[in-house]
C-alpha atoms as a PDB file:
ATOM      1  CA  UNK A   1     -22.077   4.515  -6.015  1.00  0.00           C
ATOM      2  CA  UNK A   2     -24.319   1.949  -4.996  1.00  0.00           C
ATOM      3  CA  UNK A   3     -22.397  -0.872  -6.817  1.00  0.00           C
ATOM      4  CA  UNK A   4     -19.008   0.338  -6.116  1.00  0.00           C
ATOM      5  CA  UNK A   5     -20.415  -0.090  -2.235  1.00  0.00           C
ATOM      6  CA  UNK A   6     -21.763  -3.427  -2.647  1.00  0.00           C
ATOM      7  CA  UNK A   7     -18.289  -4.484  -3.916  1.00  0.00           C
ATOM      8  CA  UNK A   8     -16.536  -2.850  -1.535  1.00  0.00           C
ATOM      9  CA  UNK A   9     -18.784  -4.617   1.494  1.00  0.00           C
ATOM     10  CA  UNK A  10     -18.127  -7.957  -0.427  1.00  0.00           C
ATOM     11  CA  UNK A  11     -14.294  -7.046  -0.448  1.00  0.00           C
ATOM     12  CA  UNK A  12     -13.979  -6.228   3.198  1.00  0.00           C
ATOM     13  CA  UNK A  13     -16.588  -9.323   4.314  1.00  0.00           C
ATOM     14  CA  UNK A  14     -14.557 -11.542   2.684  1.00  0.00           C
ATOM     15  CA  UNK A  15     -10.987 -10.429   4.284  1.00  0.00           C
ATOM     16  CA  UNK A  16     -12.549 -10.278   7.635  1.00  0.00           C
ATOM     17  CA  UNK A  17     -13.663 -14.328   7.063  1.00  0.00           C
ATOM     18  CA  UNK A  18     -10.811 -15.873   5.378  1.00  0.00           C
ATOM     19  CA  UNK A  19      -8.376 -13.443   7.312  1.00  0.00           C
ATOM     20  CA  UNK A  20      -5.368 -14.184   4.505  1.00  0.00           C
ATOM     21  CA  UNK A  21      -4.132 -10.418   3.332  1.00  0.00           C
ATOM     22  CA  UNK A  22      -4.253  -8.326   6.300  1.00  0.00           C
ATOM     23  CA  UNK A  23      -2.263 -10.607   8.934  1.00  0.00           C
ATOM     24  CA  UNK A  24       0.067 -11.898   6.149  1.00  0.00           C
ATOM     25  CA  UNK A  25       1.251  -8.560   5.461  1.00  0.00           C
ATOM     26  CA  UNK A  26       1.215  -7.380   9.094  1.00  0.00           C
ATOM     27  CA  UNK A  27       3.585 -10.471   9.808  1.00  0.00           C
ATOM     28  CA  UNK A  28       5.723  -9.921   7.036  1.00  0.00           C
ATOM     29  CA  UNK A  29       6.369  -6.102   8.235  1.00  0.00           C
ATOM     30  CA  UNK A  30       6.564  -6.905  11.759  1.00  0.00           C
ATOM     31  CA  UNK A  31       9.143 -10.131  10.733  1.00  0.00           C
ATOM     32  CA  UNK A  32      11.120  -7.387   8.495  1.00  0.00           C
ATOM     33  CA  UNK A  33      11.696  -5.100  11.108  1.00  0.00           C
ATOM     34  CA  UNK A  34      12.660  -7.567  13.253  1.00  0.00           C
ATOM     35  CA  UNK A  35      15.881  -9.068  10.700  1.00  0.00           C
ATOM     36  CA  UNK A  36      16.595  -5.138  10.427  1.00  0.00           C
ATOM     37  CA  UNK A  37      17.102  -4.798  13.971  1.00  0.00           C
ATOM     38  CA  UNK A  38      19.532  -7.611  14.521  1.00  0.00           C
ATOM     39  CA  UNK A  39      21.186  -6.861  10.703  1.00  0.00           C
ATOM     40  CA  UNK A  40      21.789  -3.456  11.049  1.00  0.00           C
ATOM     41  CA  UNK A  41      23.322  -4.211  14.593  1.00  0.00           C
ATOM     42  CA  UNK A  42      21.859  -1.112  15.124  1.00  0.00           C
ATOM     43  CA  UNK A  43      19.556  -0.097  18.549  1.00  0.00           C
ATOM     44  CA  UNK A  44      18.163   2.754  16.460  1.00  0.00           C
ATOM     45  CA  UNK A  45      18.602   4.374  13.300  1.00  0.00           C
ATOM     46  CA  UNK A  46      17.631   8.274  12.898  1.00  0.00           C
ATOM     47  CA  UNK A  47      17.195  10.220   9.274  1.00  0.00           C
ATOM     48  CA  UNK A  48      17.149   8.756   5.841  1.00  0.00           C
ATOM     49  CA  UNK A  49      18.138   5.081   6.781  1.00  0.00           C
ATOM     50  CA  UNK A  50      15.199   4.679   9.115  1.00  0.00           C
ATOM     51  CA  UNK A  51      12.830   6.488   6.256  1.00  0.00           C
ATOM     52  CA  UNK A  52      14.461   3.956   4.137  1.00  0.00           C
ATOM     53  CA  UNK A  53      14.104   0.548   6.472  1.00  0.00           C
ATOM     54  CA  UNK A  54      10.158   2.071   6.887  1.00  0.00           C
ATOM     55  CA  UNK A  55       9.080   2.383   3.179  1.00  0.00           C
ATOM     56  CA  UNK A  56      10.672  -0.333   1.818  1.00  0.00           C
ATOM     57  CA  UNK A  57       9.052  -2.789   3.911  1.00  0.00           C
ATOM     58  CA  UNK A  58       6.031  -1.693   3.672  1.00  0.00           C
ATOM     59  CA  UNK A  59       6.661  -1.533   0.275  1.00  0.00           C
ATOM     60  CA  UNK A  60       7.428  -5.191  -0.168  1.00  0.00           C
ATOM     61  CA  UNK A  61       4.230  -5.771   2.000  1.00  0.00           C
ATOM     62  CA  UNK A  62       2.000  -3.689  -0.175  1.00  0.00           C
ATOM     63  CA  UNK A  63       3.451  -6.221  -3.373  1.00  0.00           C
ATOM     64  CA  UNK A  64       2.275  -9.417  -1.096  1.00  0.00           C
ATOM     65  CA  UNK A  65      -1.668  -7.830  -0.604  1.00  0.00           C
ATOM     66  CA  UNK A  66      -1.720  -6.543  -4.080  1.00  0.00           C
ATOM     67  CA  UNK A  67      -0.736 -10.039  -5.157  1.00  0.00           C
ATOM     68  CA  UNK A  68      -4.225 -11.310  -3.261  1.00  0.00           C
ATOM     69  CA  UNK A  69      -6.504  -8.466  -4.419  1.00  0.00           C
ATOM     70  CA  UNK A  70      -8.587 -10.815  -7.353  1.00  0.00           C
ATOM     71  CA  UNK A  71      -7.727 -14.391  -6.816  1.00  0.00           C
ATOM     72  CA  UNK A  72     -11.166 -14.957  -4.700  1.00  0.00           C
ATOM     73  CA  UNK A  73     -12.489 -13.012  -7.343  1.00  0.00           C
ATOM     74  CA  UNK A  74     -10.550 -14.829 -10.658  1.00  0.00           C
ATOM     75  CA  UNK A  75     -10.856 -18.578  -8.447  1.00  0.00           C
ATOM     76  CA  UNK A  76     -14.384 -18.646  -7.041  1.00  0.00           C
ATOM     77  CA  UNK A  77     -15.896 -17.215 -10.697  1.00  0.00           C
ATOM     78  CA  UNK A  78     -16.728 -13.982  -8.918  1.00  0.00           C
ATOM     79  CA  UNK A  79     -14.811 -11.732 -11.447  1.00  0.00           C
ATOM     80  CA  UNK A  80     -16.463 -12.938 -14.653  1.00  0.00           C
ATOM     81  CA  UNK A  81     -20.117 -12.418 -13.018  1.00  0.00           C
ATOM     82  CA  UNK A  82     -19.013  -8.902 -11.976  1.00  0.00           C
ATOM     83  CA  UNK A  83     -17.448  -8.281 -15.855  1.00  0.00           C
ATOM     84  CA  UNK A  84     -20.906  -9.300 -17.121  1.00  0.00           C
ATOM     85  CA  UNK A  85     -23.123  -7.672 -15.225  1.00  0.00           C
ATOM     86  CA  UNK A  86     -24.810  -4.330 -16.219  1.00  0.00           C
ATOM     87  CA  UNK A  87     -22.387  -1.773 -14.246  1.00  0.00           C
ATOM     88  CA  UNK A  88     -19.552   0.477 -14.225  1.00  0.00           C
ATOM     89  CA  UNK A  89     -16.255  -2.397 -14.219  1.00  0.00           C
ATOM     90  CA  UNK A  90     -15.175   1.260 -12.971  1.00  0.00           C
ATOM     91  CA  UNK A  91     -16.901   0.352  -9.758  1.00  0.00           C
ATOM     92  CA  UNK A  92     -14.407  -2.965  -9.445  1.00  0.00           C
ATOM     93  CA  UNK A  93     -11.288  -0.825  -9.633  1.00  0.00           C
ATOM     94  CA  UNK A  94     -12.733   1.500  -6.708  1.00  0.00           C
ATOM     95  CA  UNK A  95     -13.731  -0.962  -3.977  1.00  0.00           C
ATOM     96  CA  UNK A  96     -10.462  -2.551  -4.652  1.00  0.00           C
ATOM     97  CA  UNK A  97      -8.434   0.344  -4.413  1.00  0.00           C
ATOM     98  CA  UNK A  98     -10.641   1.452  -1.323  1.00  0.00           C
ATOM     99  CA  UNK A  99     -10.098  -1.688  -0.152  1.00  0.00           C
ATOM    100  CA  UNK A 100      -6.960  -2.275  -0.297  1.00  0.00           C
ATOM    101  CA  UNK A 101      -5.997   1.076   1.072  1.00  0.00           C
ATOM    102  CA  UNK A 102      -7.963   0.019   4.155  1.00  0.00           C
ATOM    103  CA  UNK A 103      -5.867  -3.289   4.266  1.00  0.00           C
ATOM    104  CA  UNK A 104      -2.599  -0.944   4.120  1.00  0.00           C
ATOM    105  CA  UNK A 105      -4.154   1.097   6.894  1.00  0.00           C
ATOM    106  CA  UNK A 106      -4.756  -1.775   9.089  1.00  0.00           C
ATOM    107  CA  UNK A 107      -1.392  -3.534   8.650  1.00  0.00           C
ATOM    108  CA  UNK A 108       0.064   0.012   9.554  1.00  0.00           C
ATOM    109  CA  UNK A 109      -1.665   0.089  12.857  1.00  0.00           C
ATOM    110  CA  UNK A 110       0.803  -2.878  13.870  1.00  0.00           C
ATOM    111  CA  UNK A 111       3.640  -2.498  11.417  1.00  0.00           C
ATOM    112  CA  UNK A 112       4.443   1.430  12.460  1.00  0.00           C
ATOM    113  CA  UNK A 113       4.478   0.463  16.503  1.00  0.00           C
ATOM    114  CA  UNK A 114       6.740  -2.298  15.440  1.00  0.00           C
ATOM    115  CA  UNK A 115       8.921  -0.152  13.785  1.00  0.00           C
ATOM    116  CA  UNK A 116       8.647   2.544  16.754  1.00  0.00           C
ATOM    117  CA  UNK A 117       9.395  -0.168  19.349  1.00  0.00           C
ATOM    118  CA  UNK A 118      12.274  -1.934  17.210  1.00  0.00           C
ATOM    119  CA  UNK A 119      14.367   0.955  15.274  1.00  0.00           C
ATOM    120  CA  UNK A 120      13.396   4.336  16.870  1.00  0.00           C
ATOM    121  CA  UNK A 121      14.680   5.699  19.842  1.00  0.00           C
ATOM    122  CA  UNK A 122      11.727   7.349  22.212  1.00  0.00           C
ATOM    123  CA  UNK A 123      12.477  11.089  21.005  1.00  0.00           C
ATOM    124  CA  UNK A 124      10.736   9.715  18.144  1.00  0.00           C
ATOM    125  CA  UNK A 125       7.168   9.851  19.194  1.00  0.00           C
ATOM    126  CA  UNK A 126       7.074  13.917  18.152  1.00  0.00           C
ATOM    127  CA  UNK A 127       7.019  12.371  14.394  1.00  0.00           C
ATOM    128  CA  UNK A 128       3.698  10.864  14.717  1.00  0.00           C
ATOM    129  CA  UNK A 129       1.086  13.544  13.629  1.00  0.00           C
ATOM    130  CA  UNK A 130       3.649  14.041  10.480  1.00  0.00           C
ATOM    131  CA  UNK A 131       4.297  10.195  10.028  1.00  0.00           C
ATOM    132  CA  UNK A 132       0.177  10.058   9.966  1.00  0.00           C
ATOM    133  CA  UNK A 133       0.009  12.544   6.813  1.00  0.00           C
ATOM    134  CA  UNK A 134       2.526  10.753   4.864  1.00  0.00           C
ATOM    135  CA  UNK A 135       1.178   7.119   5.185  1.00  0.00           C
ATOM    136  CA  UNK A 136      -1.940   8.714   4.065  1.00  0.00           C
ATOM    137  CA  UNK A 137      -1.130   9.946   0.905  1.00  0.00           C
ATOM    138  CA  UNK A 138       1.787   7.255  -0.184  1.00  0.00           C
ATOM    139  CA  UNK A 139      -0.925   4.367   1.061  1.00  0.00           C
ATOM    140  CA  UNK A 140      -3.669   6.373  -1.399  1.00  0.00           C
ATOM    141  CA  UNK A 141      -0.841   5.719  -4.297  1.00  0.00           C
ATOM    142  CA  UNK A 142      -0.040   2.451  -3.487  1.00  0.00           C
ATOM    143  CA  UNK A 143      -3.518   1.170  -3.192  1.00  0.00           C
ATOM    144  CA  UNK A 144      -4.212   2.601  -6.882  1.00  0.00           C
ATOM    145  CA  UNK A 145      -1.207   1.528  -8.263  1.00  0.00           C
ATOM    146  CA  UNK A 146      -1.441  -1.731  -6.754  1.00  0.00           C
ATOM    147  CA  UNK A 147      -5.765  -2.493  -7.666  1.00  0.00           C
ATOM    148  CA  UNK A 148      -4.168  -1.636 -11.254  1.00  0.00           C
ATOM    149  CA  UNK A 149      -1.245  -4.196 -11.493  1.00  0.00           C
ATOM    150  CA  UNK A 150      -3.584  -6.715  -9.909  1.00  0.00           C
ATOM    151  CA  UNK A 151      -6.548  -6.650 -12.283  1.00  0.00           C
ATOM    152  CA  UNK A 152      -4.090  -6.393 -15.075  1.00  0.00           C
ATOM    153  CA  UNK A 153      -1.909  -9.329 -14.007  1.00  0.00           C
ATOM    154  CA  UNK A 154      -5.315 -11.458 -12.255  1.00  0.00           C
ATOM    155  CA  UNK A 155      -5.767 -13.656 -16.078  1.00  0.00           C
ATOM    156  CA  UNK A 156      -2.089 -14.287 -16.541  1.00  0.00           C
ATOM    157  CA  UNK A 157      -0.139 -17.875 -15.504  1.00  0.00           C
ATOM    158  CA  UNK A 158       2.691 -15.353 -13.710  1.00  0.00           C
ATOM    159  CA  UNK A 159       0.473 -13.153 -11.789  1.00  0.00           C
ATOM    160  CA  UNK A 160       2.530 -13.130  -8.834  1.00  0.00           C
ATOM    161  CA  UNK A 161       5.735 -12.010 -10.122  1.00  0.00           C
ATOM    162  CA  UNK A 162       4.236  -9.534 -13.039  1.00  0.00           C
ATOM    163  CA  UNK A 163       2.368  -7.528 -10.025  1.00  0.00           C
ATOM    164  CA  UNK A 164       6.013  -7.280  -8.567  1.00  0.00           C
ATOM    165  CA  UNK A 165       7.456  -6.559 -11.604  1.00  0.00           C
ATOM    166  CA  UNK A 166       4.720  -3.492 -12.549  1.00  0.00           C
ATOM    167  CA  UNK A 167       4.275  -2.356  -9.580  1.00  0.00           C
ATOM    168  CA  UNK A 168       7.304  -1.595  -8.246  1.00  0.00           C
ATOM    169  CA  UNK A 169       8.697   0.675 -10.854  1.00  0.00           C
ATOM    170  CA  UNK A 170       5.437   2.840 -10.731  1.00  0.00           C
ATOM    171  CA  UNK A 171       5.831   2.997  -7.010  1.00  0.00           C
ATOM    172  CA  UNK A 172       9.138   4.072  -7.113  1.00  0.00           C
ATOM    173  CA  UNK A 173       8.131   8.288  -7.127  1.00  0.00           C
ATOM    174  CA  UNK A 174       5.839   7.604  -4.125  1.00  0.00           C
ATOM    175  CA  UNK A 175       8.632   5.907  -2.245  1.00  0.00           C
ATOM    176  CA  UNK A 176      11.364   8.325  -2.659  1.00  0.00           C
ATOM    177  CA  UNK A 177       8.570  11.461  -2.050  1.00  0.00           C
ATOM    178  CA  UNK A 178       7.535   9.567   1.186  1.00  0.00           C
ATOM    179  CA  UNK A 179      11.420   8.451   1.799  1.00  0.00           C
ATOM    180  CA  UNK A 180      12.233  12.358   1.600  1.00  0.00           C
ATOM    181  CA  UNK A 181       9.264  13.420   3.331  1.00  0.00           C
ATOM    182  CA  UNK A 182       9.664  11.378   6.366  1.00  0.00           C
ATOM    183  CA  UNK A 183      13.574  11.969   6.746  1.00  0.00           C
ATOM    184  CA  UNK A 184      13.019  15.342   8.675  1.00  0.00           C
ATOM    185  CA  UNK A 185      10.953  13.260  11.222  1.00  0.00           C
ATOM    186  CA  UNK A 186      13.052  10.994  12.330  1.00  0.00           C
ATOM    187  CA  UNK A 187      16.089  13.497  12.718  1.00  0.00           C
ATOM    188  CA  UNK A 188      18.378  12.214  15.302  1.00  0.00           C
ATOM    189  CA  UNK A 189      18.001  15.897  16.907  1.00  0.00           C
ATOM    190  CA  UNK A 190      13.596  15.424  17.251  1.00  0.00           C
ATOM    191  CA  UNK A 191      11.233  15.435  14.920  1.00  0.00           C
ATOM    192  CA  UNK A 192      12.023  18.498  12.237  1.00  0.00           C
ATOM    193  CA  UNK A 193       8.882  19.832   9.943  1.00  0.00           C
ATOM    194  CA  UNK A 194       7.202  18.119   6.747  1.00  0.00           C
ATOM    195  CA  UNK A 195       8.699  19.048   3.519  1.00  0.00           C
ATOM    196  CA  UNK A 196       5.649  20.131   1.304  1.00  0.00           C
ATOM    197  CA  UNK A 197       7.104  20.167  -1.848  1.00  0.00           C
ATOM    198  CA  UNK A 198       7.521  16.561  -1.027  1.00  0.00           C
ATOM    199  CA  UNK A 199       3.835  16.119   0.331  1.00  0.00           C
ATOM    200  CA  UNK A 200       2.624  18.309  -2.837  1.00  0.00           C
ATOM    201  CA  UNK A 201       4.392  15.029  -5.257  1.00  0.00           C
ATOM    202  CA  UNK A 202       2.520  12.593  -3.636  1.00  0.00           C
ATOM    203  CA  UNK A 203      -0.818  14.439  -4.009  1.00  0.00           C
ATOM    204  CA  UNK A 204      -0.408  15.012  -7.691  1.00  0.00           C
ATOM    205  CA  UNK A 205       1.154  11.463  -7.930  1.00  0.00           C
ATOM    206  CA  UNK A 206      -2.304  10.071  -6.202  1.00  0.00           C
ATOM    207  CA  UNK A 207      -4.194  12.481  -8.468  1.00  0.00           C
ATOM    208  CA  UNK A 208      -2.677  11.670 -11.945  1.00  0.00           C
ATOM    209  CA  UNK A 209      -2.537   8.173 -11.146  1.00  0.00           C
ATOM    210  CA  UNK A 210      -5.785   7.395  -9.910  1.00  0.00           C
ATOM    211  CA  UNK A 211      -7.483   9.539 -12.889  1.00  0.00           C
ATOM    212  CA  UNK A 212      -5.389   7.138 -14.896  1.00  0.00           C
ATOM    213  CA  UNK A 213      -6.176   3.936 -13.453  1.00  0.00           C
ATOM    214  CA  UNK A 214      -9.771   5.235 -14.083  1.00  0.00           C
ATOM    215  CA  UNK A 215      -9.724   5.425 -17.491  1.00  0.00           C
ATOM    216  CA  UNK A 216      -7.763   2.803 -18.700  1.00  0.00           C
ATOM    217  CA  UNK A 217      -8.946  -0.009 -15.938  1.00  0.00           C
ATOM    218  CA  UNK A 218     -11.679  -1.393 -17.866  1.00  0.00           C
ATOM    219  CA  UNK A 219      -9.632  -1.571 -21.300  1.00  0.00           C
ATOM    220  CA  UNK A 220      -6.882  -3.698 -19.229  1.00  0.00           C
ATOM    221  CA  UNK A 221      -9.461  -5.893 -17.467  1.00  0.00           C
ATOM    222  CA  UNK A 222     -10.732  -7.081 -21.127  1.00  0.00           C
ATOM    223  CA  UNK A 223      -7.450  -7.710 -22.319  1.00  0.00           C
END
């Protein structure tokens, strides 16, 4: 634990002096929401098409911080010192997926008021607590999935299009399950109750995935 920490203080250190993840992707939500407002010529949208405007932009956000995740690390020399020193490269993968799932959960804190303000009518505050409990768990799979791609795709020439280009198909099961767990919230009738065979796929998905990334993380960093 106590390397996996150190990393992890390095990780968030570094994002709160160079400030280049978080506000990107807060900007890029907020300026997403915005061209859905005015393209959907739409005041609000209700059910599946707001779930659907929601997790694809954060989605697409998620892709432009996962992008980010190692090129301090692969630029500044900072990965190879990590690969040869005597710990865990185990540790790596979890301060960057901790990391990174604190990234997602500050970009949220601006993105989902956006969203609120922009798209959803003001019944729509009942769909918070239930909104809360789905970000948690799809943001726990995208921040695994995404430290994965990353440190797979950090040594390559095309890093930024072969994170997009991994990524996204293994995200596709946690947007749908949070797609079709957030549609009863934002019912045009109030906020309707949380699916949990829904909620129960994005646990296991979090669970299988993150005991994969586990085991296979340091075999992909050496390639």
């Amino acid at each position: 634990m106590r390397p996996t920490s150190a990393l992890l203080r390095k990780e968030l250190r570094l994002e709160w002096r160079s400030r280049e993840v978080v506000p990107a992707m807060a900007l890029f939500s907020v300026t997403t929401f915005v061209v859905f407002h005015f393209g959907l010529q739409k005041d609000t949208v209700d059910g599946s098409l707001a779930a659907g405007v929601l997790w694809v932009t954060l989605l697409f956000a998620a892709m432009l911080g996962a992008n980010r995740l190692f090129v301090s690390d692969a630029q500044d020399g900072a990965l190879e010192g990590v690969l040869l020193a005597p710990v865990d490269r185990t540790a790596l993968f979890v301060a960057k997926a901790v990391a990174f799932f604190a990234f997602l959960a500050l970009v949220e804190v601006v993105a989902v008021p956006a969203f609120y303000l922009l798209l959803l009518g003001p019944s729509a505050g009942d769909a918070v607590p239930g909104l809360l409990a789905v970000l948690v768990l799809a943001d726990a799979g995208i921040a695994i999935v995404g430290a994965l791609v990353s440190g797979m795709a950090t040594q390559t020439r095309s890093r930024d299009l072969l994170v997009s280009l991994l990524g996204l198909p293994l995200l596709l099961p946690v947007i749908i399950g949070a797609a079709r767990a957030t549609t009863p919230l934002f019912a045009l009738g109030g906020a309707g109750s949380l699916p949990g065979k829904w909620m129960a796929i994005l646990g296991l998905y979090d669970l299988v995935f993150g005991l994969i990334a586990v085991a296979v993380f340091d075999f992909l960093l050496e390639e």
